[in-house]
C-alpha atoms as a PDB file:
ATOM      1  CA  UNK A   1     -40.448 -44.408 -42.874  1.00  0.00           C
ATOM      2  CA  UNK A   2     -42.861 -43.321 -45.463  1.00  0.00           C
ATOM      3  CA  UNK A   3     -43.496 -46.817 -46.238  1.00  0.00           C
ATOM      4  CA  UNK A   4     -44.441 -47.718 -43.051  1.00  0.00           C
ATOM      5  CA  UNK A   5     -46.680 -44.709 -43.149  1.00  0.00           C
ATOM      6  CA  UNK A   6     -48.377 -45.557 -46.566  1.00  0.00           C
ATOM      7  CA  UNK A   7     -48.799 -49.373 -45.705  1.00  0.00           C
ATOM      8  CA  UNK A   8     -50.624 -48.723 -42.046  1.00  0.00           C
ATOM      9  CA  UNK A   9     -52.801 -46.327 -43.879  1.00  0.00           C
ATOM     10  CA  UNK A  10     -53.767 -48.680 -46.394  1.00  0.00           C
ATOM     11  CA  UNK A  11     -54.718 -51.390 -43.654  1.00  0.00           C
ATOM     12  CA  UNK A  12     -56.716 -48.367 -41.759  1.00  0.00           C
ATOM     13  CA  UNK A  13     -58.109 -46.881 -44.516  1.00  0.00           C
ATOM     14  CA  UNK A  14     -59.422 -51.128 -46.314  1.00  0.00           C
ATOM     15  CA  UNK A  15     -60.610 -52.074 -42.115  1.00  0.00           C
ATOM     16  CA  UNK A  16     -62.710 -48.240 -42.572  1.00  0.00           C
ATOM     17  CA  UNK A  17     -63.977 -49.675 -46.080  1.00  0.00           C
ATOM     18  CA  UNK A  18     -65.328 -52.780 -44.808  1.00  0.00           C
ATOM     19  CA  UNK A  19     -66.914 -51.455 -42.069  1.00  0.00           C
ATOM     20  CA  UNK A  20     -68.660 -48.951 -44.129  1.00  0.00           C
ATOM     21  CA  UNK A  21     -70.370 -52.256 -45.269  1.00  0.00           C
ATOM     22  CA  UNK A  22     -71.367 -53.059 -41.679  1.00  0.00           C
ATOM     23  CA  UNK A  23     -68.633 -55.494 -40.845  1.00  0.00           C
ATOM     24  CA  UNK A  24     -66.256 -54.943 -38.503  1.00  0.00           C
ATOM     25  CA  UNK A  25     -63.520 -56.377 -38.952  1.00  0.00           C
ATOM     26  CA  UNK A  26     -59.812 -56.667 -37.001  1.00  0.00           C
ATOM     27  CA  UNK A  27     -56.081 -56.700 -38.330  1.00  0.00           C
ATOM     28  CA  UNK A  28     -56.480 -60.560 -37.162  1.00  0.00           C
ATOM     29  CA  UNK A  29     -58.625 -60.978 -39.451  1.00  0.00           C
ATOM     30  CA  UNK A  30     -56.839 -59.321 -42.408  1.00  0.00           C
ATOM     31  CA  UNK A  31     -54.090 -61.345 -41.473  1.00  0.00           C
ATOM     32  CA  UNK A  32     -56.040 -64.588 -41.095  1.00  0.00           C
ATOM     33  CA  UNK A  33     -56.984 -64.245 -44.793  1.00  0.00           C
ATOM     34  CA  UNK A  34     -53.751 -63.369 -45.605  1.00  0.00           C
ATOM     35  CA  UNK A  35     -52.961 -67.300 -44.387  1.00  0.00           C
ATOM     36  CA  UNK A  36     -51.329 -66.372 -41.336  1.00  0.00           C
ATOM     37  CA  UNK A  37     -51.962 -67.572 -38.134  1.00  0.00           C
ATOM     38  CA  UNK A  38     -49.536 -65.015 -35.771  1.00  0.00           C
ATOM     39  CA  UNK A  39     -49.331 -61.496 -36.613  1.00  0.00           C
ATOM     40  CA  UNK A  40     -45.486 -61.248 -36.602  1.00  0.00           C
ATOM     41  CA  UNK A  41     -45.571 -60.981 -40.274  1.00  0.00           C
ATOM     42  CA  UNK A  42     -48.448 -58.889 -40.345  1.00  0.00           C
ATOM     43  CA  UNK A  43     -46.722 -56.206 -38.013  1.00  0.00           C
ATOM     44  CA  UNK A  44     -43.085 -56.350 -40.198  1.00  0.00           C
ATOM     45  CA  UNK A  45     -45.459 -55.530 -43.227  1.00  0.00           C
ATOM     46  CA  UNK A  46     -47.237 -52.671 -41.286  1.00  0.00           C
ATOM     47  CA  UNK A  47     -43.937 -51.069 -40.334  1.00  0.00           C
ATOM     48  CA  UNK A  48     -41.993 -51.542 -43.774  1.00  0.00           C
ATOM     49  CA  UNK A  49     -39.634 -53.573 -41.645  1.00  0.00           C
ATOM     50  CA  UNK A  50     -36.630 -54.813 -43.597  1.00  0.00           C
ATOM     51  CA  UNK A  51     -37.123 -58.704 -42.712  1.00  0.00           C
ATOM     52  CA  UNK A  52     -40.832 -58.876 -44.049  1.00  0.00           C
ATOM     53  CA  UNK A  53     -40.459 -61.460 -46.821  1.00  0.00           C
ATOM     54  CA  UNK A  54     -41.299 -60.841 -50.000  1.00  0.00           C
ATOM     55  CA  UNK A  55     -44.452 -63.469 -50.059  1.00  0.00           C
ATOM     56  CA  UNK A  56     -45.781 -61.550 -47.130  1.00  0.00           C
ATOM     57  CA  UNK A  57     -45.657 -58.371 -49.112  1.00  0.00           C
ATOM     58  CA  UNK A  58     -47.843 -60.115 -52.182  1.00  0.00           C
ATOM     59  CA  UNK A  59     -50.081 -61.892 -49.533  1.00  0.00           C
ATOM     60  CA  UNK A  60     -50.836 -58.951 -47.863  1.00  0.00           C
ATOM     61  CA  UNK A  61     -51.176 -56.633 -51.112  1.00  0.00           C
ATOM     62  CA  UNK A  62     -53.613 -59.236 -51.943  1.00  0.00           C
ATOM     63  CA  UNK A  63     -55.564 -58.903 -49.504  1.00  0.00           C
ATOM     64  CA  UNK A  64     -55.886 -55.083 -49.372  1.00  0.00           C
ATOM     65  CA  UNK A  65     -56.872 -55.083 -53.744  1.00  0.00           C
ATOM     66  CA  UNK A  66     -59.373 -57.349 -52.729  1.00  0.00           C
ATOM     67  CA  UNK A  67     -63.366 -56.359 -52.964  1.00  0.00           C
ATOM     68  CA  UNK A  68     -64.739 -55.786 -49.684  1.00  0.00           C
ATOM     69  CA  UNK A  69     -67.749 -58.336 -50.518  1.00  0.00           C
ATOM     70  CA  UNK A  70     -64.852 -60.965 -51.803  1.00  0.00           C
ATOM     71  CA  UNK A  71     -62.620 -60.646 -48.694  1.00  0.00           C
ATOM     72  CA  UNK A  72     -65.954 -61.485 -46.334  1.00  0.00           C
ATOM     73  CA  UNK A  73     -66.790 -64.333 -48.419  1.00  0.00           C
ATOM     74  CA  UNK A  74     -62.771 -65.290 -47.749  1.00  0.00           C
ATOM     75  CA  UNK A  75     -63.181 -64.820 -43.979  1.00  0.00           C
ATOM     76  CA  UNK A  76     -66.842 -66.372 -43.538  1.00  0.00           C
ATOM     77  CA  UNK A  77     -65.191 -70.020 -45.576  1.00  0.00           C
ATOM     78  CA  UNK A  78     -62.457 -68.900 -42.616  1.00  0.00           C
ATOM     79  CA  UNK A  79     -64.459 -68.771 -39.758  1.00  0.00           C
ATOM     80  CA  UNK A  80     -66.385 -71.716 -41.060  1.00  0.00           C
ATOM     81  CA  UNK A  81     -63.786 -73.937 -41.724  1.00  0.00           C
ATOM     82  CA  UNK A  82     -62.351 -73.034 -38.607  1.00  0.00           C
ATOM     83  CA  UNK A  83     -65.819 -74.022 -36.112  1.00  0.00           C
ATOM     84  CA  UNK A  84     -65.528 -77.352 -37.167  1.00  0.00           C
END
């Protein structure tokens, strides 16, 4: 369980580092970044839950090591890419 802990800390403690920035941002949008459109994954990965695949793991990692300016730039090309 201490996984589960660490892991919804870390996605907590990255959504309180971007917003020190003055972006708010959502777990949808960490896990539109990520490349995932649902959150299933998302929540397995949050929880330490034994099915999360192993790609989810490094895609979310990513995501959490990144910069806060580099993961805006990620989700701006996003929502960009995504008004068209």
């Amino acid at each position: 369980i201490g996984g589960a802990i660490s892991r919804r800390a870390a996605v907590d403690g990255f959504i309180a580092k971007i917003g020190e920035g003055g972006r708010k941002i959502t777990r949808k949008n960490l896990y539109t970044v990520a490349g995932y459109s649902n959150r299933t994954e998302f929540e397995r990965f949050q929880r330490d839950d034994s099915r999360t695949t192993r790609s989810a793991v490094s895609n979310f990692n990513r995501v959490l090591a990144m910069r806060p300016e580099d993961f805006i730039r990620s989700l701006e090309k996003l929502e960009k890419k995504n008004s068209k």
